[in-house]
N, C-alpha and C. Protein backbone atom coordinates (compact mmCIF):
# COMPACT_ATOMS: atom_id res chain seq x y z
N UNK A 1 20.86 5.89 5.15
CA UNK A 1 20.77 6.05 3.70
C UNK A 1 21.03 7.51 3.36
N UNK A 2 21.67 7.77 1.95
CA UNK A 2 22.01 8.85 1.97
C UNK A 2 20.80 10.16 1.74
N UNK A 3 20.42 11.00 1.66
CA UNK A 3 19.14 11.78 1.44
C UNK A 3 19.35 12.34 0.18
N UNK A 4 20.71 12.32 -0.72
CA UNK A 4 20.85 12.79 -1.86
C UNK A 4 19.97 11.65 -2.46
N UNK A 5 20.17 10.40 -2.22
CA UNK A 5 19.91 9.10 -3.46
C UNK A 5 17.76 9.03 -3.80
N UNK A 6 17.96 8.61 -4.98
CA UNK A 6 16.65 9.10 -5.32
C UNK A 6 15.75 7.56 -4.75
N UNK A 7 16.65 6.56 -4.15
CA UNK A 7 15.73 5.56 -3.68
C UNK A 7 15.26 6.02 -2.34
N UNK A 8 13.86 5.49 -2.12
CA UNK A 8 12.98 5.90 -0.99
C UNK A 8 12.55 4.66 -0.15
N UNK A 9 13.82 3.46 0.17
CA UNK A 9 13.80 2.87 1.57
C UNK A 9 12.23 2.02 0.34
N UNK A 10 11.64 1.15 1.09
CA UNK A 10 11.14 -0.24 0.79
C UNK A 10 9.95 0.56 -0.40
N UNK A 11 9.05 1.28 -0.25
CA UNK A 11 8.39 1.65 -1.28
C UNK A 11 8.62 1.87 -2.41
N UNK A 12 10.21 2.13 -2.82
CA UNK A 12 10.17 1.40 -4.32
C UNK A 12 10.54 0.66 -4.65
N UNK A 13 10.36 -0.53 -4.07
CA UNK A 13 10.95 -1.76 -4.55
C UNK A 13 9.78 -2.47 -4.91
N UNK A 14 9.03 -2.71 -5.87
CA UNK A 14 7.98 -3.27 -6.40
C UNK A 14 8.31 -4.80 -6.36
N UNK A 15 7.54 -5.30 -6.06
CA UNK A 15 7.31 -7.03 -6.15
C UNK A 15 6.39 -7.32 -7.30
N UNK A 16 6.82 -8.82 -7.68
CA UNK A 16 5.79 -9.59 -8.63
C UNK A 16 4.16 -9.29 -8.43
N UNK A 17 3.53 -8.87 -7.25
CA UNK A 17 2.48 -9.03 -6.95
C UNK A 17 1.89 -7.82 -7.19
N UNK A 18 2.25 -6.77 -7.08
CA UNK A 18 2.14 -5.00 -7.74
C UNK A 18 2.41 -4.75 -6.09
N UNK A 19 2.76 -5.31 -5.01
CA UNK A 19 2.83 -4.47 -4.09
C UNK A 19 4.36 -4.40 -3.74
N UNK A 20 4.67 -2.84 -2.90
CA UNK A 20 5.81 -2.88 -2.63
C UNK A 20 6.41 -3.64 -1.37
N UNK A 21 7.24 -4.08 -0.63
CA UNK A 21 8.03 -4.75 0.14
C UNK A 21 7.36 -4.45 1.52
N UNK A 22 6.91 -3.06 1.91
CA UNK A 22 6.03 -2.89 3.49
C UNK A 22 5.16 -3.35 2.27
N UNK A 23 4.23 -2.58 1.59
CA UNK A 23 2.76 -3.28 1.51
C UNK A 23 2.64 -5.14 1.93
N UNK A 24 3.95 -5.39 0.89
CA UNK A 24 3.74 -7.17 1.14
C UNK A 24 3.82 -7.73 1.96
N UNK A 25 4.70 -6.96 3.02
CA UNK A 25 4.83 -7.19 4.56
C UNK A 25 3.37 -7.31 5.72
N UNK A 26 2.70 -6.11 5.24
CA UNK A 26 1.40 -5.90 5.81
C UNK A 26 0.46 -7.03 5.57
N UNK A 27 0.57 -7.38 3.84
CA UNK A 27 -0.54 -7.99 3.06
C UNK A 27 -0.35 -9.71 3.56
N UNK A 28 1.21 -10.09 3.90
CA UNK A 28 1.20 -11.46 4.22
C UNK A 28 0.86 -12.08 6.27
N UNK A 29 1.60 -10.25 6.60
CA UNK A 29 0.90 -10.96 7.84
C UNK A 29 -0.56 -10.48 7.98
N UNK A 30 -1.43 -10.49 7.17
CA UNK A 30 -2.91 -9.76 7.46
C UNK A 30 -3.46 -11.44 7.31
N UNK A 31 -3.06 -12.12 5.99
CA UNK A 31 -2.79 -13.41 5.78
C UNK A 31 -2.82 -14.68 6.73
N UNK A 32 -1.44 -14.27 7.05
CA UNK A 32 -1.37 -15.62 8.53
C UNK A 32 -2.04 -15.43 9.58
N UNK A 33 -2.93 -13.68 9.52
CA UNK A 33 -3.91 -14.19 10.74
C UNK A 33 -5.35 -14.21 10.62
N UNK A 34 -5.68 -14.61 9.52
CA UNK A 34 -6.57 -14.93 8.91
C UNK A 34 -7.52 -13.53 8.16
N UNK A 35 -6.94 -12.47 7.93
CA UNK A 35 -7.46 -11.02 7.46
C UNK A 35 -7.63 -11.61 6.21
N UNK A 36 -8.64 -11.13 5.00
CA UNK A 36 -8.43 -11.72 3.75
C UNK A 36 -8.70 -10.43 2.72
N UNK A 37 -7.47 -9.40 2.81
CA UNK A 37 -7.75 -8.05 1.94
C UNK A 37 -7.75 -8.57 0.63
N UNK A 38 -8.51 -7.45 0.07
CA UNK A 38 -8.43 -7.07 -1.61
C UNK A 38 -7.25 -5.73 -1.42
N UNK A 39 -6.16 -6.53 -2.39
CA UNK A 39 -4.63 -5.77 -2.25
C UNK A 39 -4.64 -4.93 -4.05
N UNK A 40 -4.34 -3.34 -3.75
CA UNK A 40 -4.39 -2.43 -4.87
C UNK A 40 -5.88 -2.31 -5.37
N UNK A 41 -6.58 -2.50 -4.51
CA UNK A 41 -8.22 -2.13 -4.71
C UNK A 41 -8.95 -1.17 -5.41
N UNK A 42 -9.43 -1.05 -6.39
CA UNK A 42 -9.95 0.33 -7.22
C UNK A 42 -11.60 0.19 -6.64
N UNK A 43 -11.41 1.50 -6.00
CA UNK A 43 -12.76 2.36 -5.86
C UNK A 43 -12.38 3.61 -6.48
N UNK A 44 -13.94 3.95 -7.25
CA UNK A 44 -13.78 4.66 -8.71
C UNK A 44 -12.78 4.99 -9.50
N UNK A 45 -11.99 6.16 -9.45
CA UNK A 45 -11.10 5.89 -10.12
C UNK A 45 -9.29 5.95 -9.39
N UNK A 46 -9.68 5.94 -8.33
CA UNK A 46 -8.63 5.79 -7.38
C UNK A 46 -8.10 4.12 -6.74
N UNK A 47 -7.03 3.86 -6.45
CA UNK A 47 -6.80 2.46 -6.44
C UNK A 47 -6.03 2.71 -4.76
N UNK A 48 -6.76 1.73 -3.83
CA UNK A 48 -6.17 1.68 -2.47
C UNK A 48 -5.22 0.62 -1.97
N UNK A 49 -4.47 0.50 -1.29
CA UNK A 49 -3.52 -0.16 -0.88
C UNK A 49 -4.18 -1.65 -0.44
N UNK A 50 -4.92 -1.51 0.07
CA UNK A 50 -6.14 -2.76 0.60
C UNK A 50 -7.34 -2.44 1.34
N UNK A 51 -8.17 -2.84 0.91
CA UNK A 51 -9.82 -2.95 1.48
C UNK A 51 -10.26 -4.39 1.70
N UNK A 52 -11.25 -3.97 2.42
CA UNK A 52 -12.17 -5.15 3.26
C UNK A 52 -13.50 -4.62 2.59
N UNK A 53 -14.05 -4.90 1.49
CA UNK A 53 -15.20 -4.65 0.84
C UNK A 53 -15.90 -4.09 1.66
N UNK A 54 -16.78 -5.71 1.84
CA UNK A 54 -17.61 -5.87 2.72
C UNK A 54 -18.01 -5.42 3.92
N UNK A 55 -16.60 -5.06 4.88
CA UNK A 55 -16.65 -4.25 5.94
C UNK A 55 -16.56 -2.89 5.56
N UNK A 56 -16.66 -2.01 4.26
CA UNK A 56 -16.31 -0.91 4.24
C UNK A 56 -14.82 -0.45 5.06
N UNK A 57 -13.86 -0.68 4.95
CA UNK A 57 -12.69 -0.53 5.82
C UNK A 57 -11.71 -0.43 4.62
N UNK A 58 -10.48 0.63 4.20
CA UNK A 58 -9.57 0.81 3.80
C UNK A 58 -8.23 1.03 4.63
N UNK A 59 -7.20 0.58 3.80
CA UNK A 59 -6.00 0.43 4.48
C UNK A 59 -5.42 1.00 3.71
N UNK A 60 -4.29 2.15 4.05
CA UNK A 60 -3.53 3.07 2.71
C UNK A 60 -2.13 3.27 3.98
N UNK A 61 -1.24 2.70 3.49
CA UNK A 61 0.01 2.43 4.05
C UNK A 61 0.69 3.58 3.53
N UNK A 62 1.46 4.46 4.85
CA UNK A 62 1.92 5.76 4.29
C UNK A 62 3.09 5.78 3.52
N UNK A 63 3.53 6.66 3.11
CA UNK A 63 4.80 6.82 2.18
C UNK A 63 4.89 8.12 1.26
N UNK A 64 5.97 8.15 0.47
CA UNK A 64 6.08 9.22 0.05
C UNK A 64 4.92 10.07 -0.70
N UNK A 65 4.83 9.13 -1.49
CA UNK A 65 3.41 9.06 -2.60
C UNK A 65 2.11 9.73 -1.94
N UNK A 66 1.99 9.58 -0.43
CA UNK A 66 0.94 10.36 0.01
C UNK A 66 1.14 11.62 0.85
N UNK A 67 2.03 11.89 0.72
CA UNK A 67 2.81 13.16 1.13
C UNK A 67 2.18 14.54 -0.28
N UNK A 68 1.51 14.33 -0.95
CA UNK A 68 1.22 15.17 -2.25
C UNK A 68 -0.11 15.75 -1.79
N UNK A 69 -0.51 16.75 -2.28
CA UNK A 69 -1.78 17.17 -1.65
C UNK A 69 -2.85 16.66 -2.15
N UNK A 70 -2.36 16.36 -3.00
CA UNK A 70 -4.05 15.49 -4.01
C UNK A 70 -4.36 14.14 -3.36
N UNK A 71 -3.03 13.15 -3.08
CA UNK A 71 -3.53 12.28 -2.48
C UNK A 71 -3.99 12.43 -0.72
N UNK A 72 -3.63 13.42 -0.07
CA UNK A 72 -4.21 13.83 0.92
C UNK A 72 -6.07 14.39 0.95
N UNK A 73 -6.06 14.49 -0.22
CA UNK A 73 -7.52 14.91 -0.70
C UNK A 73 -8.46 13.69 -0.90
């Protein structure tokens, strides 16, 4: 892909579901093996890629978006 073009490979390709193409990838095989995330999860005012409540466990699938220092924070 070229590095001029402002698309960034599967993360911006948004799906019907609010997740992008890896997230949905992650989110359907978490699915078929019986994982049962909460997908775009808001704890306080921040929203995570997927959590397991109950287990206290977050999942934040990397990409550009967390390349910023705030979301590194």
């Amino acid at each position: 892909m070229d590095d001029d073009n402002d698309f960034d490979h599967e993360w911006d390709i948004k799906l019907d579901n609010g997740l992008n193409v890896t997230e949905n990838k992650l989110f359907e095989s978490m699915k078929r093996i019986g994982l049962n995330s909460k997908a775009q999860y808001k704890i306080s005012q921040k929203t995570v890629d997927f959590a397991f409540p109950d287990e206290g466990v977050v999942i934040e699938i990397n990409g550009p978006y967390h390349d910023a220092e705030e979301q590194k924070l």
